[in-house]
N, C-alpha and C. Protein backbone atom coordinates (compact mmCIF):
# COMPACT_ATOMS: atom_id res chain seq x y z
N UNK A 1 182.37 281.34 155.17
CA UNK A 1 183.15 282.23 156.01
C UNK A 1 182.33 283.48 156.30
N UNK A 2 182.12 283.58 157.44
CA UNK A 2 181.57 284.84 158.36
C UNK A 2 182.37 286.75 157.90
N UNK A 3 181.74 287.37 157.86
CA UNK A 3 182.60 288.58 157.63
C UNK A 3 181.98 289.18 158.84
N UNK A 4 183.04 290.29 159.79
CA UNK A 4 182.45 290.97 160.57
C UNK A 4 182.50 292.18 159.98
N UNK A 5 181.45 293.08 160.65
CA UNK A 5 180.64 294.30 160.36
C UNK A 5 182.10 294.80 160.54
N UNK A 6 182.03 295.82 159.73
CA UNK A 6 183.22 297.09 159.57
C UNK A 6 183.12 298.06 160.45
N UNK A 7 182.07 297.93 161.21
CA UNK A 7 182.27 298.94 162.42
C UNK A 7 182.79 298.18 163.73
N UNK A 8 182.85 296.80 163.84
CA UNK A 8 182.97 296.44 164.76
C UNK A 8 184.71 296.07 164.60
N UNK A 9 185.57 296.30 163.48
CA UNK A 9 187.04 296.16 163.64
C UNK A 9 187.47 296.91 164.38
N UNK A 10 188.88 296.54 164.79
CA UNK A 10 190.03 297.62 165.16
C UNK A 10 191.27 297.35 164.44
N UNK A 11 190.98 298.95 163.82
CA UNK A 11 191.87 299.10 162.69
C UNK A 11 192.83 299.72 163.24
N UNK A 12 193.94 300.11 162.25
CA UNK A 12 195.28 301.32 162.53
C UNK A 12 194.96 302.39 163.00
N UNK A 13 193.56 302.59 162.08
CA UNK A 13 193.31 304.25 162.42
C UNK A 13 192.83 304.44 164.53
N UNK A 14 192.75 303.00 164.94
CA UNK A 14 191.93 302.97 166.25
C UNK A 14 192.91 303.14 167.27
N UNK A 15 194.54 303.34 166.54
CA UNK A 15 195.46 302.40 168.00
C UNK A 15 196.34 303.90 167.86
N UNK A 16 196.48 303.53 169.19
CA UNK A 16 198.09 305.05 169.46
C UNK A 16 199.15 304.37 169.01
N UNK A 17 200.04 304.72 167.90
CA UNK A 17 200.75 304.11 167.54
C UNK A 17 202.57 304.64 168.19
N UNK A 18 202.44 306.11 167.60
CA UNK A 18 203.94 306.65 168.18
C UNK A 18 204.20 307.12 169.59
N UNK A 19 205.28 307.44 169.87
CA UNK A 19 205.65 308.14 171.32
C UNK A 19 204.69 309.32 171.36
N UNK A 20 204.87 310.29 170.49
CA UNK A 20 203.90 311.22 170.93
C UNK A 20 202.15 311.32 171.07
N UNK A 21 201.70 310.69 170.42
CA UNK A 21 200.68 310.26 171.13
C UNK A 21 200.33 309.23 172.25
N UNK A 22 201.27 309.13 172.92
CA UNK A 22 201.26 308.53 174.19
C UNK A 22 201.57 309.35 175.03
N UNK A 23 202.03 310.45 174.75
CA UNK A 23 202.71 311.24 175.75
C UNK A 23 202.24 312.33 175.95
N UNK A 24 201.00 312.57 174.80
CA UNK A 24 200.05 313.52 174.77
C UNK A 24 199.08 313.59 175.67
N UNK A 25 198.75 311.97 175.75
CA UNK A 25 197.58 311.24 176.57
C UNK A 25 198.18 311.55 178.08
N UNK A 26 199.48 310.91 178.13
CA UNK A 26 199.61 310.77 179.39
C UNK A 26 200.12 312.45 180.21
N UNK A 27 200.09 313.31 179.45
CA UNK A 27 200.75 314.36 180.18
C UNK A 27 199.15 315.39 180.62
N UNK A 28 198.27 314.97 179.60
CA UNK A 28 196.72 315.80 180.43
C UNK A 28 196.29 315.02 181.87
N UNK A 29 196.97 313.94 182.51
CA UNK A 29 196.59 313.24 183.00
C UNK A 29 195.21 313.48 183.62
N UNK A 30 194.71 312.91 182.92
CA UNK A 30 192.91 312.68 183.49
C UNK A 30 192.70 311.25 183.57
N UNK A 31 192.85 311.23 184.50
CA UNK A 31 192.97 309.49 184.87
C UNK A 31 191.53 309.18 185.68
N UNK A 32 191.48 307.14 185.48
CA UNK A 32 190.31 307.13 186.17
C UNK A 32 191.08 305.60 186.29
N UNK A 33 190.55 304.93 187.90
CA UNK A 33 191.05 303.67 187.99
C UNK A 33 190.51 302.70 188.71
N UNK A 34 191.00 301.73 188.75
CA UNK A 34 189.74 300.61 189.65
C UNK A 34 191.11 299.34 189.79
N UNK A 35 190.60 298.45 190.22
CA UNK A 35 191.92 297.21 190.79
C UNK A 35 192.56 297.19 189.82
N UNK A 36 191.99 296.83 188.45
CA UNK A 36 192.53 296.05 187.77
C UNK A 36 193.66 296.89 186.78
N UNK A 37 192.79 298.51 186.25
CA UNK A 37 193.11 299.08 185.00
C UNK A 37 193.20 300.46 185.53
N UNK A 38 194.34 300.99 184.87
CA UNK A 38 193.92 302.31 185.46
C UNK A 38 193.97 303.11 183.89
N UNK A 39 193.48 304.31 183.21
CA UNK A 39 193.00 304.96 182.43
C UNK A 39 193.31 306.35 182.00
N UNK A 40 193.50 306.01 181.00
CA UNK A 40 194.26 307.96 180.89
C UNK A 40 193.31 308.32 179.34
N UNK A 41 192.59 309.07 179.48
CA UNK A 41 191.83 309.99 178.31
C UNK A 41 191.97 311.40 177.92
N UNK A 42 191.79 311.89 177.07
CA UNK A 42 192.21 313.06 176.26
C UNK A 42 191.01 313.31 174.98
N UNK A 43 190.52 314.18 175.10
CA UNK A 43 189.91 314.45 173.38
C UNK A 43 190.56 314.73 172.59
N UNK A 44 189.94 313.98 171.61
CA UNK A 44 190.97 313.57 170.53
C UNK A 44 190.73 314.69 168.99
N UNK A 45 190.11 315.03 169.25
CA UNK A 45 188.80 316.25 168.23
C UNK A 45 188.49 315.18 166.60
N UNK A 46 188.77 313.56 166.98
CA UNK A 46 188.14 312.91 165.77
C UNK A 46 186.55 312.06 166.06
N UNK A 47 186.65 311.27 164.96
CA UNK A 47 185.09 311.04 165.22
C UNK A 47 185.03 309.18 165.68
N UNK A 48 186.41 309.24 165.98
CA UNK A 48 186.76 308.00 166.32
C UNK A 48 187.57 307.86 167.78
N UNK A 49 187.37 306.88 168.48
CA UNK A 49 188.38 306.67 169.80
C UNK A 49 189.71 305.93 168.79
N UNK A 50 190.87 306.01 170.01
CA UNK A 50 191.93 305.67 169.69
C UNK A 50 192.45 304.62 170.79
N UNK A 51 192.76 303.43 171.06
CA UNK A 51 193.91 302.83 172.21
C UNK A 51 194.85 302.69 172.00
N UNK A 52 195.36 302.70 173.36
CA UNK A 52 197.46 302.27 173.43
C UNK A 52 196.65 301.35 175.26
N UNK A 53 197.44 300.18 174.88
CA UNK A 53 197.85 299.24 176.01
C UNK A 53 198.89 299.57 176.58
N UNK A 54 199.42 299.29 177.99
CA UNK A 54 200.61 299.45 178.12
C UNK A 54 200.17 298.27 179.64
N UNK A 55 200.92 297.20 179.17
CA UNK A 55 201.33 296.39 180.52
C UNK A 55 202.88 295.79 180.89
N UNK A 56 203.49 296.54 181.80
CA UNK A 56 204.49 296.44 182.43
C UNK A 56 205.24 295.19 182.78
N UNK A 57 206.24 294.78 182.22
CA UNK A 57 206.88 293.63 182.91
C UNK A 57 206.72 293.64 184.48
N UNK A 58 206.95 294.13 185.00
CA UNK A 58 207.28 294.39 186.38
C UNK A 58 205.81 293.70 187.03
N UNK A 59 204.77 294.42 186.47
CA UNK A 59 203.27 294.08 186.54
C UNK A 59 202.59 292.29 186.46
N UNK A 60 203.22 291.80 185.18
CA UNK A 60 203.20 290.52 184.57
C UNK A 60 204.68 290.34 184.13
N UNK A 61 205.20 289.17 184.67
CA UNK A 61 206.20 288.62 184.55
C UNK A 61 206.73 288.30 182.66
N UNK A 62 205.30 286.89 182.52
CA UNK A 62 205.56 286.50 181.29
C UNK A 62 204.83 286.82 180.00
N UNK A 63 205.58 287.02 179.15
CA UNK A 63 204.80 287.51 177.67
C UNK A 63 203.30 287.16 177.66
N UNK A 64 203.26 285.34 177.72
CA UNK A 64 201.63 285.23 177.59
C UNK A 64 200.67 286.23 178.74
N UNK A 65 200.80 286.12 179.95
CA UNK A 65 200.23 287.37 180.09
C UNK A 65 199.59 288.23 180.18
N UNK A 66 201.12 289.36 179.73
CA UNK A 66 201.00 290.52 178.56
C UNK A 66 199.92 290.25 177.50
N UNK A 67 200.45 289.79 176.99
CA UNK A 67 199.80 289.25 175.67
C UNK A 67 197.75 289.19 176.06
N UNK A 68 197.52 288.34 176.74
CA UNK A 68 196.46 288.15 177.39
C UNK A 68 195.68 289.49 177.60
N UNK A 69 196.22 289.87 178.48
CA UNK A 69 195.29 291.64 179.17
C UNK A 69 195.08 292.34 177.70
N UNK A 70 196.19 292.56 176.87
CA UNK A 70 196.18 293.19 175.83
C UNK A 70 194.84 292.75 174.67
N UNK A 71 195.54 291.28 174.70
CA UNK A 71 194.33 290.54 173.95
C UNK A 71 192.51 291.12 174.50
N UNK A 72 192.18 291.21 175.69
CA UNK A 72 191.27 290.96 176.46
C UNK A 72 190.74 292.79 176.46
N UNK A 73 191.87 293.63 176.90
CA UNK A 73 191.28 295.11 176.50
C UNK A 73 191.32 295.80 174.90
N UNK A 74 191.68 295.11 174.06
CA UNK A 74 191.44 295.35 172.71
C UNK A 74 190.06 295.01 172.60
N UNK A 75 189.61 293.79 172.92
CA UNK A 75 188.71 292.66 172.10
C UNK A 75 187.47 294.11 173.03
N UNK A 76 187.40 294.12 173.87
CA UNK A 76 186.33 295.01 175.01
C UNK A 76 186.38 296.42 174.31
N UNK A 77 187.39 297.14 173.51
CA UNK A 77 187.48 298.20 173.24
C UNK A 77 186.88 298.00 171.62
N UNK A 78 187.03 297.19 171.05
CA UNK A 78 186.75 296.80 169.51
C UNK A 78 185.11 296.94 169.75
N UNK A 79 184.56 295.87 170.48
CA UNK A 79 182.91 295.76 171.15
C UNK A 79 182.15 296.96 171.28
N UNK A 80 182.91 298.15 172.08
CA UNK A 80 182.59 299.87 172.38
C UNK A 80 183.01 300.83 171.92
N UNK A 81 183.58 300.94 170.85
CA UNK A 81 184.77 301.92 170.57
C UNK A 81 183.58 302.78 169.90
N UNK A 82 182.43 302.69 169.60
CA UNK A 82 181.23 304.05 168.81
C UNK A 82 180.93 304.17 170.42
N UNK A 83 181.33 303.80 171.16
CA UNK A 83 180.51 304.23 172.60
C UNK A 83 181.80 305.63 173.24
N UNK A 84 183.24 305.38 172.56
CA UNK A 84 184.33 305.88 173.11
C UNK A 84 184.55 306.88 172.28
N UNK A 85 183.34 307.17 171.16
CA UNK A 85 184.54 308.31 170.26
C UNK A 85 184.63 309.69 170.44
N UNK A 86 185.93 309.79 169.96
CA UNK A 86 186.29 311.44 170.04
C UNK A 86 187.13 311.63 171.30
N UNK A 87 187.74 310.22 171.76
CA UNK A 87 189.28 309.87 172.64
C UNK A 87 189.87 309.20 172.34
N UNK A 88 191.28 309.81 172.77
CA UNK A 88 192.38 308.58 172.88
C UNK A 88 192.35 308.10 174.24
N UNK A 89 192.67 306.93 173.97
CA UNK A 89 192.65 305.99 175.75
C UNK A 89 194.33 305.73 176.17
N UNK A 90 194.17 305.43 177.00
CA UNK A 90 195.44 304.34 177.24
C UNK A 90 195.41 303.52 178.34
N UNK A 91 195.11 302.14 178.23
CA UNK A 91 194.86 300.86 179.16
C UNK A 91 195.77 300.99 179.76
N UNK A 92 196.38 301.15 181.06
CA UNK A 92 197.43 300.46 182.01
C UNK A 92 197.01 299.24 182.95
N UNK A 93 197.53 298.26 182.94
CA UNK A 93 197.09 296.49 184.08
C UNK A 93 197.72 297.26 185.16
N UNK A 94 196.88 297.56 186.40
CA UNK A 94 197.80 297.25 187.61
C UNK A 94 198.34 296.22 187.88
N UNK A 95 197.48 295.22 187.56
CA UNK A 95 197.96 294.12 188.32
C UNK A 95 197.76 292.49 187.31
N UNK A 96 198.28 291.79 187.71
CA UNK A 96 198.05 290.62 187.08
C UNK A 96 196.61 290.35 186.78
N UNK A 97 196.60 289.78 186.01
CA UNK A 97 194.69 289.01 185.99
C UNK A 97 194.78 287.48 185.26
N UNK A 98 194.44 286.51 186.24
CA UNK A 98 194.32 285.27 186.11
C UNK A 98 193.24 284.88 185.00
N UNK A 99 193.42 283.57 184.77
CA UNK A 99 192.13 283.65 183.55
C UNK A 99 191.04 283.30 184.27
N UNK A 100 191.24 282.83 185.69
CA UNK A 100 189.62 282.27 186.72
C UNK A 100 189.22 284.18 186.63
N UNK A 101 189.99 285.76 186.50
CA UNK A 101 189.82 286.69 187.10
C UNK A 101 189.32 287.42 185.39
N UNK A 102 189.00 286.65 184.62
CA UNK A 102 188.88 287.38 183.04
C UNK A 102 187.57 288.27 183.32
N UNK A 103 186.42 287.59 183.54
CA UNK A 103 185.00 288.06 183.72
C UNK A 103 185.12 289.12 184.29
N UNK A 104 185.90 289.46 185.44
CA UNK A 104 185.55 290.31 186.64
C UNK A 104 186.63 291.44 186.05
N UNK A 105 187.96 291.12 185.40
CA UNK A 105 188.05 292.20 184.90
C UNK A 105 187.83 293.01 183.45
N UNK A 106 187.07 292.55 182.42
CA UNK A 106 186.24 292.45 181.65
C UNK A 106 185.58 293.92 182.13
N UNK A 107 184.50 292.93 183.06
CA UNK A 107 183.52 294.06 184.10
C UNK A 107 183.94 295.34 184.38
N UNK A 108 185.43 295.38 184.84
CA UNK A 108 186.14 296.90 185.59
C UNK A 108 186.27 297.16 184.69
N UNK A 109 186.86 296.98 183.14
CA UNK A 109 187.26 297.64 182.28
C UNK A 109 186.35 298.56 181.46
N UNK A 110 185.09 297.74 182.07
CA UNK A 110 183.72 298.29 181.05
C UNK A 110 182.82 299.18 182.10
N UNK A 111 183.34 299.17 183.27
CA UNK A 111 182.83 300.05 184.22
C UNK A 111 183.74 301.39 184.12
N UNK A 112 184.88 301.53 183.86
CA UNK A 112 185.32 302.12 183.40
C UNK A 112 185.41 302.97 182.30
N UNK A 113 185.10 302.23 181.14
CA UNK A 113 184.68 303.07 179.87
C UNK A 113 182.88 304.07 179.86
N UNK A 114 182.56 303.38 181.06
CA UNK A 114 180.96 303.87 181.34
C UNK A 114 181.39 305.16 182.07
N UNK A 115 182.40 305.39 183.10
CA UNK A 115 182.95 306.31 183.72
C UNK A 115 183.25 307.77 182.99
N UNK A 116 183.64 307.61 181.10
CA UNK A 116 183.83 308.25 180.51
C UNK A 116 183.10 309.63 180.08
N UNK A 117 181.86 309.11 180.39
CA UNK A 117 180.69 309.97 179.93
C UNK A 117 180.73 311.25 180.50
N UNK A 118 180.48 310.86 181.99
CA UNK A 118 180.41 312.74 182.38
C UNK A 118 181.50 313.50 181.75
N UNK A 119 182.40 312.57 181.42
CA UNK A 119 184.17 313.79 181.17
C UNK A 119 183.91 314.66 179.88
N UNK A 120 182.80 313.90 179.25
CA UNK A 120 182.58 314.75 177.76
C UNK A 120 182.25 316.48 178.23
N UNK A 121 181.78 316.73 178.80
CA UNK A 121 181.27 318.08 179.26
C UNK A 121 182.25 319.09 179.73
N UNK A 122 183.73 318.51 180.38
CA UNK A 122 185.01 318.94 180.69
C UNK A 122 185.04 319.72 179.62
């Protein structure tokens, strides 16, 4: 059995867990967006990034999904998260994403987290 590197988890300490840190994020609104995802960041003054998903019924009908995008911007945020630290995030799906559409939004999501950089200087 394989063990993965301890830097590459996502732990408790990584995720927005309560209302108010969601509402923290979302009220500096510093947003950044592209088809797929749109993005809300905040400094966080730790030495770690933080995520909250949020995909909308309205957005995706059925749980799997949900489930899916979530699955798919965790796994991308777990991969970069020493590239993200010292924010909280919060993923929003605009829109559906097919699994023929995984790659391409993969891509936006990570074009996106590249987007992050200049904001450090804010």
């Amino acid at each position: 059995m394989r063990h993965r590197p301890l830097a590459y988890r996502y732990t408790r300490q990584q995720r927005l867990l309560k209302t108010d840190e969601f509402s923290s994020v979302f009220s500096l609104r510093q947003t950044k967006a592209n088809e797929f995802f749109q993005l809300w960041l905040r400094p966080n003054g730790f030495d770690r990034a933080r995520l909250g998903v949020v995909v909308a019924k309205r957005v995706v009908r059925h749980a799997v999904g949900r489930n899916f995008i979530k699955r798919t911007v965790r796994e991308q945020f777990r991969l970069h998260a020493h590239e993200l630290s010292g924010f909280d995030l919060i993923v929003r799906a605009k829109r559906p994403v097919r699994r023929s559409e995984s790659a391409a939004a993969r891509t936006a999501l990570l074009k996106l987290f590249a987007r992050i950089g200049p904001c450090r200087a804010c």
